[in-house]
Protein backbone atom coordinates (compact mmCIF):
# COMPACT_ATOMS: atom_id res chain seq x y z
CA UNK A 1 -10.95 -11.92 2.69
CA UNK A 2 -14.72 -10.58 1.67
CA UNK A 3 -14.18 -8.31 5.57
CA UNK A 4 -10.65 -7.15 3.83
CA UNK A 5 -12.36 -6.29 0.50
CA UNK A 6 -15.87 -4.61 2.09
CA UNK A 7 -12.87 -2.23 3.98
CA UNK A 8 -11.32 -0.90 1.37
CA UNK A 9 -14.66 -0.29 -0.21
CA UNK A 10 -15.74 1.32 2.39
CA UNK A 11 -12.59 3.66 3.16
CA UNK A 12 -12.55 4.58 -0.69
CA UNK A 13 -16.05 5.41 -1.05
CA UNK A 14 -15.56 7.69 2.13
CA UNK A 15 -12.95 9.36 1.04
CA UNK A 16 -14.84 10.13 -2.56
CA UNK A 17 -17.58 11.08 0.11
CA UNK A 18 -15.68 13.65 1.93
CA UNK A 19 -14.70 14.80 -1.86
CA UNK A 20 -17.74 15.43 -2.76
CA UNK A 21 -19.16 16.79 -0.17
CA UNK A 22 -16.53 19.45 0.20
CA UNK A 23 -15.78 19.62 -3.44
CA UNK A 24 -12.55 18.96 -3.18
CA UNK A 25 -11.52 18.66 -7.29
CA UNK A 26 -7.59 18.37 -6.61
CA UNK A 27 -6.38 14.87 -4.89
CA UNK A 28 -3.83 16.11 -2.29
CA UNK A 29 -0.51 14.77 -2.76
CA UNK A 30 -0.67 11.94 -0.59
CA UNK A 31 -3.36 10.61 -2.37
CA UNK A 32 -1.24 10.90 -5.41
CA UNK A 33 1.88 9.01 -3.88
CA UNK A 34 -0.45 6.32 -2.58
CA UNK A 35 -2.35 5.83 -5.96
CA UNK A 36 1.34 5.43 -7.17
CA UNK A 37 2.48 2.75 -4.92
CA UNK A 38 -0.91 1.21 -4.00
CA UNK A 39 -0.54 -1.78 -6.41
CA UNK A 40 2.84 -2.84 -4.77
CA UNK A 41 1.74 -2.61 -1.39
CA UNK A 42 -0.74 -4.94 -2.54
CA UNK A 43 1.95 -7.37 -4.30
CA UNK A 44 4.07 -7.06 -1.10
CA UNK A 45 2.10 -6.94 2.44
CA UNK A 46 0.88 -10.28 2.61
CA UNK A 47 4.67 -12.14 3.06
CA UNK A 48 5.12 -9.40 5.80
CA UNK A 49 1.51 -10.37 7.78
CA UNK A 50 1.53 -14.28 6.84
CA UNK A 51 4.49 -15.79 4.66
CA UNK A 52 7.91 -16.60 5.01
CA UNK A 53 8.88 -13.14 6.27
CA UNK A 54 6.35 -12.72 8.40
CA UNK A 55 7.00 -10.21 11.19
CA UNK A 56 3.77 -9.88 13.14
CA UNK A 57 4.44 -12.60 15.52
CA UNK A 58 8.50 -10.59 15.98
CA UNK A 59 7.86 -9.52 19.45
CA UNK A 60 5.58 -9.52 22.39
CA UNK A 61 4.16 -5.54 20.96
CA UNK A 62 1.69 -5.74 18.59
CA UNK A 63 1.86 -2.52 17.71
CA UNK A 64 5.82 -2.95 17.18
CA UNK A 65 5.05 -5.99 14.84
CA UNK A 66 2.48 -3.63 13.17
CA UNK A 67 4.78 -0.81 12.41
CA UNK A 68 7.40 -3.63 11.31
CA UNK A 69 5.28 -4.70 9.01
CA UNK A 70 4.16 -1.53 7.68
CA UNK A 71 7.68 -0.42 7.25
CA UNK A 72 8.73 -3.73 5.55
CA UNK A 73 5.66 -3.18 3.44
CA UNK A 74 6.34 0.57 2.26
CA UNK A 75 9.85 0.01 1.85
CA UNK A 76 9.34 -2.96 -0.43
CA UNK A 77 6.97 -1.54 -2.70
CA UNK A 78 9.01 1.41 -2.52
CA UNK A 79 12.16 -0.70 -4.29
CA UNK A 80 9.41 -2.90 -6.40
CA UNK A 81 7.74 -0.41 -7.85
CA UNK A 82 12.04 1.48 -9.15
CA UNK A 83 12.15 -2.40 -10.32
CA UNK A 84 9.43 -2.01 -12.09
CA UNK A 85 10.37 1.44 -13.85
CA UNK A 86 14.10 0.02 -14.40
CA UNK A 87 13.02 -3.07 -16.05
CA UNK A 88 10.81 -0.90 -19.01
CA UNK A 89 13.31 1.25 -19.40
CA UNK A 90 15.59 -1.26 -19.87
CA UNK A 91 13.58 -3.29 -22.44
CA UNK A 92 12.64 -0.05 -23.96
CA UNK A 93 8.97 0.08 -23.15
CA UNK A 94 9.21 3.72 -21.35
């Protein structure tokens, strides 16, 4: 867990790195449809890696299992995070 955290860190202070360093001011848009969808992928990947749905141990390939899970991953934050909109627009919030 502390490895997975340090990571991230790491990766994200990189990237602000190569920012800076290059002085880049405008996030390209992938960063932007990451930021968006970040949290969900965050809700979501773990059931995909180590829960009930848990695909990594699906075939013999890791890297198949890996791309399994990333698509199950993407594509469930994808429909969480419409949920999510539909649900305050619904109850008025947005």
């Amino acid at each position: 867990l502390v490895a997975h955290m340090l990571g991230g860190i790491l990766i994200v202070g990189a990237f602000l790195s190569v920012f800076d360093t290059f002085k880049i001011e405008r996030y390209p848009l992938a960063f932007k449809v990451t930021d968006r969808y970040s949290y969900y992928v965050y809700l979501t990947h773990y059931i995909f890696l180590f829960g009930p749905l848990a695909l990594i141990a699906l075939t013999n390939t890791i890297f198949l299992n890996i791309m399994f899970v990333i698509l199950a991953a993407v594509v469930s934050s994808v429909l969480l995070y419409r949920l999510h909109n539909l649900i305050l627009r619904v109850i008025d919030f947005k």
